[in-house]
C-alpha atoms as a PDB file:
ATOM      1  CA  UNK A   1      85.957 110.711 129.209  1.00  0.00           C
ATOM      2  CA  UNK A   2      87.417 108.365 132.391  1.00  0.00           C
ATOM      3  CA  UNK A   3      89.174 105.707 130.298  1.00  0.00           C
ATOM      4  CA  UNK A   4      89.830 102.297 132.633  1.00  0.00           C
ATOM      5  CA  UNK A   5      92.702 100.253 130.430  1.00  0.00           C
ATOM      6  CA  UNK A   6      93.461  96.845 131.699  1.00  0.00           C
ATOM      7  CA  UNK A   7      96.758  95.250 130.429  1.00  0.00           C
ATOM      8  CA  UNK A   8      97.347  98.987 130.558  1.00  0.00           C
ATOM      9  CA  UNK A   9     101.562  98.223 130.793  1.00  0.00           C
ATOM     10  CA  UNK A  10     101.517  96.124 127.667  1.00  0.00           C
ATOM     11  CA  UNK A  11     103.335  97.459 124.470  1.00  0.00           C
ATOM     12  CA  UNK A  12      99.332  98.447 123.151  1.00  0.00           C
ATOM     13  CA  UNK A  13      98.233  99.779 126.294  1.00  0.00           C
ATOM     14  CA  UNK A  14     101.003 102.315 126.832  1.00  0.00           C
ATOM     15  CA  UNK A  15     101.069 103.615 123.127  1.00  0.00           C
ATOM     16  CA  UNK A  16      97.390 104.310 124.143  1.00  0.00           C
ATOM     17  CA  UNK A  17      98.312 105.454 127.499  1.00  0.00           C
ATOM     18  CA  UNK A  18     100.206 108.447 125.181  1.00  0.00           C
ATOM     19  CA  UNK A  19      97.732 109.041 122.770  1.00  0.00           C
ATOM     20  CA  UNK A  20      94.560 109.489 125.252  1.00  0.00           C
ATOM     21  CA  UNK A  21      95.914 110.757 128.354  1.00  0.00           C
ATOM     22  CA  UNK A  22      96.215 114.716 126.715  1.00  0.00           C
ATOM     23  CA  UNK A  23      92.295 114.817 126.213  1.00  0.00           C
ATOM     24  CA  UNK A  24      91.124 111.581 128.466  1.00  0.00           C
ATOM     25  CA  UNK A  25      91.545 111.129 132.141  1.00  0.00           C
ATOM     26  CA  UNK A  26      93.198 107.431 131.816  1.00  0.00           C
ATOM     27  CA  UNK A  27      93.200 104.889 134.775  1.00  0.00           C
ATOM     28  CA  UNK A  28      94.754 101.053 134.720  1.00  0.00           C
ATOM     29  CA  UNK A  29      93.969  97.749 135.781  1.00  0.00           C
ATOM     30  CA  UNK A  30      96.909  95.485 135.517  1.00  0.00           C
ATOM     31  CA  UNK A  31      98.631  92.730 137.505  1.00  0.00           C
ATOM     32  CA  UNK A  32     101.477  95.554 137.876  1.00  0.00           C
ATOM     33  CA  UNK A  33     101.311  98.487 139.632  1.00  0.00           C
ATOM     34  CA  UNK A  34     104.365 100.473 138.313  1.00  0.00           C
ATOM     35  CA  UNK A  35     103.162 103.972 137.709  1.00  0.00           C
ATOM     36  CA  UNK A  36     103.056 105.664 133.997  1.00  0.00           C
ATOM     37  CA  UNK A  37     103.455 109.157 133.533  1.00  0.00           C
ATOM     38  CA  UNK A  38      99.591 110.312 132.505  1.00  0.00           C
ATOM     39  CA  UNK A  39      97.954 107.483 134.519  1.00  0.00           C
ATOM     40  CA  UNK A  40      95.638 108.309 137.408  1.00  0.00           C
ATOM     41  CA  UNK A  41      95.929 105.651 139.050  1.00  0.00           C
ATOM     42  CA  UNK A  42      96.823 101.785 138.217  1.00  0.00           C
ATOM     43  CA  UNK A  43      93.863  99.108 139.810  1.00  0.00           C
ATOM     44  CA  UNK A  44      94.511  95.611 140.696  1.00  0.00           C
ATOM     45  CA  UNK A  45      91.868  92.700 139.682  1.00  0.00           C
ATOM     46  CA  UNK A  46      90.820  92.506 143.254  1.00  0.00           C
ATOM     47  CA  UNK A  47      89.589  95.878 143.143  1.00  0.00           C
ATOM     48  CA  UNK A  48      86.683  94.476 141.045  1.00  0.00           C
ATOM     49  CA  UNK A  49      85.339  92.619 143.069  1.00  0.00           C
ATOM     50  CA  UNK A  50      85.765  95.222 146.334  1.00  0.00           C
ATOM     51  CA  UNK A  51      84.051  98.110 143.961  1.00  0.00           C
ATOM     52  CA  UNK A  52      86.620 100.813 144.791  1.00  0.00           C
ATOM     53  CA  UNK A  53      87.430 101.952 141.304  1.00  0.00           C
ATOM     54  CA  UNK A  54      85.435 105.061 140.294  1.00  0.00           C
ATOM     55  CA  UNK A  55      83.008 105.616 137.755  1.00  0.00           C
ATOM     56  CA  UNK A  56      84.372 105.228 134.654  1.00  0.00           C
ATOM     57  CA  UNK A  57      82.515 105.826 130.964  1.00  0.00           C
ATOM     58  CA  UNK A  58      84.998 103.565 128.948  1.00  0.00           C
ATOM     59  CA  UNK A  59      86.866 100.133 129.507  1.00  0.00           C
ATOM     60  CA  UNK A  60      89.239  98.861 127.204  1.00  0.00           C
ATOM     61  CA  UNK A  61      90.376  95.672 127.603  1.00  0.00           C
ATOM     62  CA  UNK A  62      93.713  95.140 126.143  1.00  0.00           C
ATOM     63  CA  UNK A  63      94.797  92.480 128.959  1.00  0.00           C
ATOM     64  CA  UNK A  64      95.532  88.697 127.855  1.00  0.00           C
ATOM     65  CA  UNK A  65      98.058  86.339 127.133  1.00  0.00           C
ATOM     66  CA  UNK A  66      99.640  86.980 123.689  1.00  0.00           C
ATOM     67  CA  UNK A  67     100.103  84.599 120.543  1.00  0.00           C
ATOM     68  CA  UNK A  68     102.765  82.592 121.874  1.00  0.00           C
ATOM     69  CA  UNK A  69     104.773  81.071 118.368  1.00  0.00           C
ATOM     70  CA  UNK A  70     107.388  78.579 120.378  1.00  0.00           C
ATOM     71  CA  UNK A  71     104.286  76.923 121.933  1.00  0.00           C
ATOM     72  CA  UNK A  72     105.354  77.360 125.815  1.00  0.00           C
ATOM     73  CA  UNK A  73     102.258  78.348 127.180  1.00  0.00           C
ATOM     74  CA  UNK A  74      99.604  75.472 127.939  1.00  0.00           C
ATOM     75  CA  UNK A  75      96.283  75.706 126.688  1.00  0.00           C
ATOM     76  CA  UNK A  76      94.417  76.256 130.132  1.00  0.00           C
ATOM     77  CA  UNK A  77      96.788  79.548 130.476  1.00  0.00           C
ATOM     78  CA  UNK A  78      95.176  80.837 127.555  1.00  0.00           C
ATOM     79  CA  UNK A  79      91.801  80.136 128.427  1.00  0.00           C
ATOM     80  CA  UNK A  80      92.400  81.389 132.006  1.00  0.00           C
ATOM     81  CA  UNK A  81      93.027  84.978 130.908  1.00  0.00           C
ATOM     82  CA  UNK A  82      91.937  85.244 127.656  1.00  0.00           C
ATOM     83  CA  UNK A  83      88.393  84.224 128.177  1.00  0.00           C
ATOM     84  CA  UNK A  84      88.793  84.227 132.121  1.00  0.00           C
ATOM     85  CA  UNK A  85      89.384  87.983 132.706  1.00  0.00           C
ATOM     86  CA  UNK A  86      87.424  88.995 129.833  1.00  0.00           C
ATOM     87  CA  UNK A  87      84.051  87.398 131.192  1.00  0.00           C
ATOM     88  CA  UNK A  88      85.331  88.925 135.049  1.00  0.00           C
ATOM     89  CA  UNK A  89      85.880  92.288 132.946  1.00  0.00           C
ATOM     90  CA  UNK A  90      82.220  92.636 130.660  1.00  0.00           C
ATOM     91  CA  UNK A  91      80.801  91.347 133.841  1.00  0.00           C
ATOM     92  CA  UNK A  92      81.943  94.547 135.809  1.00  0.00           C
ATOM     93  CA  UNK A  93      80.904  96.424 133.011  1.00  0.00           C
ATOM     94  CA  UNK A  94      77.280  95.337 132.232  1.00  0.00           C
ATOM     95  CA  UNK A  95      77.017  96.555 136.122  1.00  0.00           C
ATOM     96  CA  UNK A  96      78.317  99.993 136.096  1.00  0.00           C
ATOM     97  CA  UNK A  97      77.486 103.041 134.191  1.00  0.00           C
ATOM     98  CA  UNK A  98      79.948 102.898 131.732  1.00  0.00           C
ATOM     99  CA  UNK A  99      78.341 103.252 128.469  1.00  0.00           C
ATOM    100  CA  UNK A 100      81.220 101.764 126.264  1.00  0.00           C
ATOM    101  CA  UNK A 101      83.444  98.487 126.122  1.00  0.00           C
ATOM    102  CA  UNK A 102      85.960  97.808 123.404  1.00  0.00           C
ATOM    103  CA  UNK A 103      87.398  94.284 123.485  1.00  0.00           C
ATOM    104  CA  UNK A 104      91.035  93.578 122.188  1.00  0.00           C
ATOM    105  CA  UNK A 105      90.003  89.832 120.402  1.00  0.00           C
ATOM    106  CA  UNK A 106      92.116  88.924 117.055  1.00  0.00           C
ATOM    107  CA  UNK A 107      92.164  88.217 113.932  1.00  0.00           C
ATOM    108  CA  UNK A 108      93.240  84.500 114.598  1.00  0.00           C
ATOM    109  CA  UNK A 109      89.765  84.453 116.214  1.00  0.00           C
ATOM    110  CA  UNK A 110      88.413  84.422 113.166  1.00  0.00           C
ATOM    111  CA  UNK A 111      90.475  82.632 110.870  1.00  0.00           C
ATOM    112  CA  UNK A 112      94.195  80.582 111.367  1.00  0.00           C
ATOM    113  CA  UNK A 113      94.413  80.809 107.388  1.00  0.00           C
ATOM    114  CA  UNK A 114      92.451  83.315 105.257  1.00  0.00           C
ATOM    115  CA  UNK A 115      90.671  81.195 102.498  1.00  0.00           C
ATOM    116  CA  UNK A 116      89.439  83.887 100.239  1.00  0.00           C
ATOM    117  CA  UNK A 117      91.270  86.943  99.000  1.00  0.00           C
ATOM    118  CA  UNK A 118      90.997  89.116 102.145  1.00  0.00           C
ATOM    119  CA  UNK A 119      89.450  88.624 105.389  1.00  0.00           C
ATOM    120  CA  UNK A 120      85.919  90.274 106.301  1.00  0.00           C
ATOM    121  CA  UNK A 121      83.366  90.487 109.434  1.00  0.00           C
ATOM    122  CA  UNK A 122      81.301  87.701 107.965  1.00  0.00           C
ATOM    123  CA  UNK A 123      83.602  85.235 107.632  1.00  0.00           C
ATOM    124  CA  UNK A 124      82.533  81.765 110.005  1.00  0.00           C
ATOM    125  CA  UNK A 125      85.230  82.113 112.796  1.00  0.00           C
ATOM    126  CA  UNK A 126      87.009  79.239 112.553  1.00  0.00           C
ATOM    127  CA  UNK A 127      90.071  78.912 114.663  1.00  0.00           C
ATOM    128  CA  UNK A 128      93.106  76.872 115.298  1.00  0.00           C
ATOM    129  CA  UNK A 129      95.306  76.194 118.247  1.00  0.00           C
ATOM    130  CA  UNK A 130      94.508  77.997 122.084  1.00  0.00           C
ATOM    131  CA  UNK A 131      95.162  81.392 121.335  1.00  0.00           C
ATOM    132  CA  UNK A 132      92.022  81.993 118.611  1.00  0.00           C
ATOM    133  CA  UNK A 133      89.923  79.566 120.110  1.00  0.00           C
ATOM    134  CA  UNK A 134      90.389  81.251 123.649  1.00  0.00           C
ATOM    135  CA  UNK A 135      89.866  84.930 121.841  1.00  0.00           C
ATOM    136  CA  UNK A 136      86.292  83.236 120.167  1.00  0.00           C
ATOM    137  CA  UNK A 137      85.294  82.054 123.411  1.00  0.00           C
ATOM    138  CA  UNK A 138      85.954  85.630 124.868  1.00  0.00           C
ATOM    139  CA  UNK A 139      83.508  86.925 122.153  1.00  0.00           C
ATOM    140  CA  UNK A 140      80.950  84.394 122.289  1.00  0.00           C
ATOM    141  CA  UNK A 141      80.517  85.224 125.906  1.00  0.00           C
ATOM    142  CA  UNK A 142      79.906  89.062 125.127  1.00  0.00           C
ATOM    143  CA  UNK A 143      77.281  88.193 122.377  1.00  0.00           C
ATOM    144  CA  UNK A 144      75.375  85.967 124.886  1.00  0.00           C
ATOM    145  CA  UNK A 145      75.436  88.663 127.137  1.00  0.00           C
ATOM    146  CA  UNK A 146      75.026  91.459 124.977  1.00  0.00           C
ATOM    147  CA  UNK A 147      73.447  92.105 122.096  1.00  0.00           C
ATOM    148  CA  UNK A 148      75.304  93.642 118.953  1.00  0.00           C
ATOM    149  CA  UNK A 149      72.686  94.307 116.791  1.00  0.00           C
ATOM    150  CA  UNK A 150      70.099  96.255 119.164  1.00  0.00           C
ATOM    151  CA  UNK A 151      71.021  99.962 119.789  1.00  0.00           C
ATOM    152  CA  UNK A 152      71.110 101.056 123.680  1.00  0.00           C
ATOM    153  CA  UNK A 153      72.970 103.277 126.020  1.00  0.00           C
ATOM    154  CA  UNK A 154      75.526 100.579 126.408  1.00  0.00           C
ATOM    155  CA  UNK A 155      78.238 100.209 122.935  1.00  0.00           C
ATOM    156  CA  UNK A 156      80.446  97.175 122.574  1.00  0.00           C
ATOM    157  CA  UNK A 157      83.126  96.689 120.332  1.00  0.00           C
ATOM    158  CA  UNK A 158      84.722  93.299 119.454  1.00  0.00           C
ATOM    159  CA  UNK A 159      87.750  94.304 117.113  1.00  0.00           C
ATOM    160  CA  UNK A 160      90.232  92.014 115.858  1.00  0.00           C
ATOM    161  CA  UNK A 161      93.468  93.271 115.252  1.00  0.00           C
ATOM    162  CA  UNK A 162      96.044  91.996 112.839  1.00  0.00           C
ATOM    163  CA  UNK A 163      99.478  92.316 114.089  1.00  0.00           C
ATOM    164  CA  UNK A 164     100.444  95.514 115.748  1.00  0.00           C
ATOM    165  CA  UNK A 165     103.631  97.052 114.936  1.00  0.00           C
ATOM    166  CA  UNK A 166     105.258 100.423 116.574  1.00  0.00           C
ATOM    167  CA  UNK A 167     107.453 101.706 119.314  1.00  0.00           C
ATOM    168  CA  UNK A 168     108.142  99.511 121.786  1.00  0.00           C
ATOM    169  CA  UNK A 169     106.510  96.181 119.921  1.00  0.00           C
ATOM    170  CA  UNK A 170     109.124  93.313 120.976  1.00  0.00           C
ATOM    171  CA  UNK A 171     107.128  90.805 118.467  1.00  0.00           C
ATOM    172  CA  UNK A 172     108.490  88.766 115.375  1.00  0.00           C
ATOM    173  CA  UNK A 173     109.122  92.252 113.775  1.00  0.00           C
ATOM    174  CA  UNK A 174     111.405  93.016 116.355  1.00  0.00           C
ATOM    175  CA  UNK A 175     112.947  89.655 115.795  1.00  0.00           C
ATOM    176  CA  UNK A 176     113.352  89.749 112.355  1.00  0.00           C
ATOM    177  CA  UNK A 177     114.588  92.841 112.431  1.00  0.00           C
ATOM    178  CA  UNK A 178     117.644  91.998 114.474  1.00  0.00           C
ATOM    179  CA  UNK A 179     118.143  89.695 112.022  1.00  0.00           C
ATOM    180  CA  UNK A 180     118.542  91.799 109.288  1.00  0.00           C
ATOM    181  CA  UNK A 181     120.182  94.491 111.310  1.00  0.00           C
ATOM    182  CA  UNK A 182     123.130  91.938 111.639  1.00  0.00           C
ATOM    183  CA  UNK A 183     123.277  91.593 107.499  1.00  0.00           C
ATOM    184  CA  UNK A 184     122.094  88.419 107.583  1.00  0.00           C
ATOM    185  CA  UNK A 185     120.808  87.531 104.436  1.00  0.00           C
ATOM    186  CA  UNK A 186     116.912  87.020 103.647  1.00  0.00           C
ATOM    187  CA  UNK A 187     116.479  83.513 102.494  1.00  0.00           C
ATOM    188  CA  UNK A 188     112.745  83.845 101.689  1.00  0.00           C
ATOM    189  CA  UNK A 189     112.644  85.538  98.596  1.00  0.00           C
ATOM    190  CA  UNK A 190     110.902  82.857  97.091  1.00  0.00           C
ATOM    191  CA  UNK A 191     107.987  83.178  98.985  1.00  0.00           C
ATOM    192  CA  UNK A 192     105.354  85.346  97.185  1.00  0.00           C
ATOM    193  CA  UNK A 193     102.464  86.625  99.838  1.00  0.00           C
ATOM    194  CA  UNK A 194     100.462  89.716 100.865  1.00  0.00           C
ATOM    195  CA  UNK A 195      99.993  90.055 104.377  1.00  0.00           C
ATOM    196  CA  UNK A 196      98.342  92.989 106.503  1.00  0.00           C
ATOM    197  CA  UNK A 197      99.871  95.001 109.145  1.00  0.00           C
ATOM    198  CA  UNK A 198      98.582  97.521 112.103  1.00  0.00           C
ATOM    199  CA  UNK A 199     100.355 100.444 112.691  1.00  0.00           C
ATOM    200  CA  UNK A 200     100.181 101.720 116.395  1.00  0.00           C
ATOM    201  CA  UNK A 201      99.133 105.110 115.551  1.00  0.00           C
ATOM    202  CA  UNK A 202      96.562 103.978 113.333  1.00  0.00           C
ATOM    203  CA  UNK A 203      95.392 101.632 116.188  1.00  0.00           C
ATOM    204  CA  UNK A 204      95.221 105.013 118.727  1.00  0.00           C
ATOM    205  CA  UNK A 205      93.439 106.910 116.045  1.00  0.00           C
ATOM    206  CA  UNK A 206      90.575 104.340 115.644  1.00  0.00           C
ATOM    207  CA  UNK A 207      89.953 103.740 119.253  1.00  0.00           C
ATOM    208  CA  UNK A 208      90.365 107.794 119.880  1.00  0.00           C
ATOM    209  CA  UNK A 209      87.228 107.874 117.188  1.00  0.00           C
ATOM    210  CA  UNK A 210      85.161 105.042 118.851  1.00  0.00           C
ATOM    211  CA  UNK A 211      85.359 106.823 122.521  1.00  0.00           C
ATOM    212  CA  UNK A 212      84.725 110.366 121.239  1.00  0.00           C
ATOM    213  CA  UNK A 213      82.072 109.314 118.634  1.00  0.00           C
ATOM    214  CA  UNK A 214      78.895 107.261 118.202  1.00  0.00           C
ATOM    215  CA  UNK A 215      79.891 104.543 116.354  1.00  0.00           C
ATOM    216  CA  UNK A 216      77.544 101.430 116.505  1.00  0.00           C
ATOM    217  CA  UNK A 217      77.880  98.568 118.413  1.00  0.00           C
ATOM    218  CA  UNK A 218      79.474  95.456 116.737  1.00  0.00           C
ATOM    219  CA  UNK A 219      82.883  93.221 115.435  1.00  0.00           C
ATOM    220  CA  UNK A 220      85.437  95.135 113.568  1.00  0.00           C
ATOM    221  CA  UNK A 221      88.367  93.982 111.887  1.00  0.00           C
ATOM    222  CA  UNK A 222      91.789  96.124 111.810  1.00  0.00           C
ATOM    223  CA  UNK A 223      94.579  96.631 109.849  1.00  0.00           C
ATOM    224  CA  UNK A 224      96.483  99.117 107.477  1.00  0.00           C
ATOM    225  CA  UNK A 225      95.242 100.647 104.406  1.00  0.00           C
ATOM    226  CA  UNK A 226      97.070  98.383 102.314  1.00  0.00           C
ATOM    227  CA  UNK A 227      98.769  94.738 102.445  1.00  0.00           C
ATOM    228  CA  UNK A 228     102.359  94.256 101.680  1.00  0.00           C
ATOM    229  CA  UNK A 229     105.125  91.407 101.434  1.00  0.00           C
ATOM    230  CA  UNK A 230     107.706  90.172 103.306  1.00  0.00           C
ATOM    231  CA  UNK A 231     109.997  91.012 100.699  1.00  0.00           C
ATOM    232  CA  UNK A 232     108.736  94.355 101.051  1.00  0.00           C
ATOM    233  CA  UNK A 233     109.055  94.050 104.382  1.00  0.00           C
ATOM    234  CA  UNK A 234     112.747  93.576 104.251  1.00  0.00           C
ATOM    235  CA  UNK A 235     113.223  96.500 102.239  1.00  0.00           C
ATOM    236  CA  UNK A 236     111.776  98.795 104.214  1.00  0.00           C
ATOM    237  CA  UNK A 237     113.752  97.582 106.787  1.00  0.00           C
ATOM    238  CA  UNK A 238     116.657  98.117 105.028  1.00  0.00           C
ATOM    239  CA  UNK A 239     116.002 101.285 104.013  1.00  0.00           C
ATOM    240  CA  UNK A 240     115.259 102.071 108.197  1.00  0.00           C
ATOM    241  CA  UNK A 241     119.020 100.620 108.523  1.00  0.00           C
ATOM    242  CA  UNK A 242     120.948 102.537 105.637  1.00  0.00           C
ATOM    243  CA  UNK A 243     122.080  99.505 104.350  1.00  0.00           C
ATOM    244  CA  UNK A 244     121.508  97.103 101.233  1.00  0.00           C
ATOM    245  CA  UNK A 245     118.524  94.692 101.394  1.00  0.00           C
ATOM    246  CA  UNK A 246     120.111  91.095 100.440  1.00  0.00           C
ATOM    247  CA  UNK A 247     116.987  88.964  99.646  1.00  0.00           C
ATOM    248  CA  UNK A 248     118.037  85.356  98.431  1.00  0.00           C
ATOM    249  CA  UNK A 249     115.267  83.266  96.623  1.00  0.00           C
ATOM    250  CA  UNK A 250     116.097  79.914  97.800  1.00  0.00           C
ATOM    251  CA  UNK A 251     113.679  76.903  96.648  1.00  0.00           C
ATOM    252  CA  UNK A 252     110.744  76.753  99.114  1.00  0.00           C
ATOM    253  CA  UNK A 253     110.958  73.546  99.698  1.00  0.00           C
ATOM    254  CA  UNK A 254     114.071  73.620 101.172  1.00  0.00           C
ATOM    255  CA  UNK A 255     113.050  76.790 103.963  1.00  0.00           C
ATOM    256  CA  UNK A 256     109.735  74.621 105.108  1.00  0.00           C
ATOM    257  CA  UNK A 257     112.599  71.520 105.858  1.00  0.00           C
ATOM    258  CA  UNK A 258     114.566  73.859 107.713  1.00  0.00           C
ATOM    259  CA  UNK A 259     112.078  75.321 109.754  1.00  0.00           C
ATOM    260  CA  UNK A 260     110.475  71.985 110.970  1.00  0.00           C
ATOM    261  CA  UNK A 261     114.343  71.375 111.805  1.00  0.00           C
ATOM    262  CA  UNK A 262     114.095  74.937 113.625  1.00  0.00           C
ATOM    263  CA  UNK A 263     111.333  73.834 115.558  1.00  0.00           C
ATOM    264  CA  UNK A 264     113.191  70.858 117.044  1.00  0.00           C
ATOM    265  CA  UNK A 265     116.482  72.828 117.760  1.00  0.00           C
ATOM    266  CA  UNK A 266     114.673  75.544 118.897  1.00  0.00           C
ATOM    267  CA  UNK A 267     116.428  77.552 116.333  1.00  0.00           C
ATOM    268  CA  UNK A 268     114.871  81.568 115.643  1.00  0.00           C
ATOM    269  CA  UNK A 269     113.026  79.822 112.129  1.00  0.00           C
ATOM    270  CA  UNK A 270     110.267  77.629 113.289  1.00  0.00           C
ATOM    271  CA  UNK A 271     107.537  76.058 110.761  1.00  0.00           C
ATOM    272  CA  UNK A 272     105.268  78.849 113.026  1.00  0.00           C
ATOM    273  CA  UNK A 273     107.287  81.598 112.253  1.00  0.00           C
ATOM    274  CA  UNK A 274     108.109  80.754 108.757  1.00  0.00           C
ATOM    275  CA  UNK A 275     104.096  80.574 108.109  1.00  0.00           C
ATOM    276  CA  UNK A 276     103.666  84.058 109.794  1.00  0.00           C
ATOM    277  CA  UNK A 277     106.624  85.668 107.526  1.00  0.00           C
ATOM    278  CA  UNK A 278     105.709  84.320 104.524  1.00  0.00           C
ATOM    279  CA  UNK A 279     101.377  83.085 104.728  1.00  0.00           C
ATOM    280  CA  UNK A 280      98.751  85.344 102.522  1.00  0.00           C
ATOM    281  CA  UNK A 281      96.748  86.794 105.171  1.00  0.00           C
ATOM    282  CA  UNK A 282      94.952  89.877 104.048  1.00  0.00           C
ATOM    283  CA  UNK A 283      92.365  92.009 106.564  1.00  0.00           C
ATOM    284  CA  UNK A 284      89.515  94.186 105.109  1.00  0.00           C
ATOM    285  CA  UNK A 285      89.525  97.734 107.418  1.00  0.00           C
ATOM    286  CA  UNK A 286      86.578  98.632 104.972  1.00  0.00           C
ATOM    287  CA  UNK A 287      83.486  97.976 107.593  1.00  0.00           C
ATOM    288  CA  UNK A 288      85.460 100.080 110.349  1.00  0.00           C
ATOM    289  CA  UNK A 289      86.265 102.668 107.764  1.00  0.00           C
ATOM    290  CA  UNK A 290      82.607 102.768 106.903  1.00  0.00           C
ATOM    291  CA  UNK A 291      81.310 103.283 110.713  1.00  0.00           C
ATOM    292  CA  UNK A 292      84.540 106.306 111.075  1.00  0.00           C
ATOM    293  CA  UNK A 293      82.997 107.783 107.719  1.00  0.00           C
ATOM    294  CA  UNK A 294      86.427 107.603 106.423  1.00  0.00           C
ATOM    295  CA  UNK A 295      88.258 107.021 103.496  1.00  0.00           C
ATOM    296  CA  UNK A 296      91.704 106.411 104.281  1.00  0.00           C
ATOM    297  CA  UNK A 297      93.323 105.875 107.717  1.00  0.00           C
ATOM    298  CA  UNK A 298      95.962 108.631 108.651  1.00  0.00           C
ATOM    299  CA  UNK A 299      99.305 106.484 108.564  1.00  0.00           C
ATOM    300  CA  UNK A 300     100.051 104.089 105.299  1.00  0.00           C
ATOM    301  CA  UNK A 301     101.365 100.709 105.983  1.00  0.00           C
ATOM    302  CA  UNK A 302     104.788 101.971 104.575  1.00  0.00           C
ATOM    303  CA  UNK A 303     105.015 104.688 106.608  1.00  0.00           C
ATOM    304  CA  UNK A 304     104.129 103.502 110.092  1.00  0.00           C
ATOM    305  CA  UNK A 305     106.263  99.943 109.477  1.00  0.00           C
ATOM    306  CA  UNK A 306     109.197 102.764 108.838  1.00  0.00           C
ATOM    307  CA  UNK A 307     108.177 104.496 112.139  1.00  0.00           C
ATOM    308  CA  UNK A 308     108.210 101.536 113.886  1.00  0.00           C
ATOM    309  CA  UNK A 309     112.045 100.504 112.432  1.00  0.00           C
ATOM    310  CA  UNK A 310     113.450 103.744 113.131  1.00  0.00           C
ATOM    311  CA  UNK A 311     112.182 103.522 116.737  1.00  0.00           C
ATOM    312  CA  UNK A 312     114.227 100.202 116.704  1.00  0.00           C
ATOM    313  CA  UNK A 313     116.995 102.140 116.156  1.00  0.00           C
ATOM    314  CA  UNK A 314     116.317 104.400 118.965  1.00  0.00           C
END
């Protein structure tokens, strides 16, 4: 297959980049133009609109501006490339002869909070702040243009990621895990949750599977196998470093006064990032699962969050 990746320098785009480029020929749109070793060539945005990328049988569209937790980036920034250059994007598509489009939404397109014990595809998107509500309008424009439902030579795939994890990520993980590198102790202990991860490999794997295969058209959730905690979290961490996990369970109340404080120091704990470390937010994999005809996805959660620490260490 001719695979065109936009965003194709982004932490996503060049694990894919790896894991496509052996049996894919891979090409980029980006607003860089730095080459990467298996990469064809790397297109601008301009070149949409002069036609002079080739024919291609897959986009991916990876490109957008990502959850931003310390609130810097204005609201018409994420609705300029999030929904922006995914409408200039589908656009292209719906007028070559490229017969598939996957689209990089989010699970925060869905849902801020998950209200029920895990989230699913029929849940009433309902989300809060700039970054979900510019990922919804993203797929509301698809599904006006394009109908999910009705099978055709054209397949398009909305999924919504949880949050991606694996070499190279330079997210919260990355941040908390500097943290904890330093022996710092955890001071969340007394926060009880079960969140869901993405590992990167288990990321290429699916999308691998949706290129090579006919898998029907339609919105797809992602994430690991199974959910863990943050206390978990810090252990496996730990066990990544070598060294003792030190998990304090301090009264709650106290953390959520000290991260609103965060938030007005600036400090690394912000009421944000204290509701991403420690929120229930479970995602059902079972409808994508369903359309791979599989029963378990190749990496655990356990395993590719220890992947993902040792390449820390690297």
């Amino acid at each position: 297959m001719k695979v065109l990746i936009t965003g194709i320098h982004g932490f996503v785009g060049s694990n894919l980049v790896k894991a496509l480029s052996e049996k894919h020929t891979v090409y980029g749109l980006d607003i860089k133009s730095n080459p990467i070793k298996g990469v064809v060539q790397i297109y601008n945005w301009s070149n949409l609109d002069n036609k002079t990328i080739p024919e291609i049988d897959v986009i991916i569209h990876l490109a957008g501006k990502a959850h931003d937790t310390n609130n810097q980036i204005s609201r018409d920034e994420y609705f300029s490339v999030n929904t922006g250059l995914t409408k200039r994007i589908f656009d292209y598509f719906l007028c070559t002869k490229a017969r598939k489009f996957i689209f990089f939404s989010s699970v925060k397109a869905a849902a801020d909070k998950v209200a029920d014990d895990f989230l699913t595809e029929t849940v009433i998107p309902s989300p809060k702040g700039p970054y979900g509500e510019s990922k919804i309008a993203a797929e509301k424009y698809i599904q006006q243009l394009f109908d999910l439902e009705t099978p055709g030579e054209k397949m398009v795939y909305i999924l919504r990621p949880c949050m991606i994890h694996g070499p190279g990520n330079k997210g919260n993980l990355n941040l908390l895990y500097k943290v904890i590198k330093k022996g710092i102790p955890w001071p969340l202990g007394s926060f009880e949750n079960r969140r869901s991860f993405l590992s990167v490999e288990n990321l290429c794997y699916i999308i691998n599977n949706l290129i090579t295969n006919s898998i029907p058209s339609g919105i797809y959730h992602l994430s690991d196998d199974e959910a863990i905690s943050t206390n978990e979290l810090i252990k496996v961490m730990c066990k990544a470093l070598k060294q003792k996990p030190i998990i304090w369970h301090l009264p709650s109340k106290w953390m959520i006064r000290f991260a609103k404080l965060g938030g007005w120091l600036r400090l690394p704990l912000n009421r944000e990032r204290l509701r991403k470390l420690t929120e229930n937010y479970v995602v059902s994999n079972k409808k994508i699962k369903t359309a791979l005809n599989i029963e378990k996805l190749p990496v655990s959660a356990m395993t590719g969050l220890m992947n993902t620490f040792q390449s820390f260490r690297k």
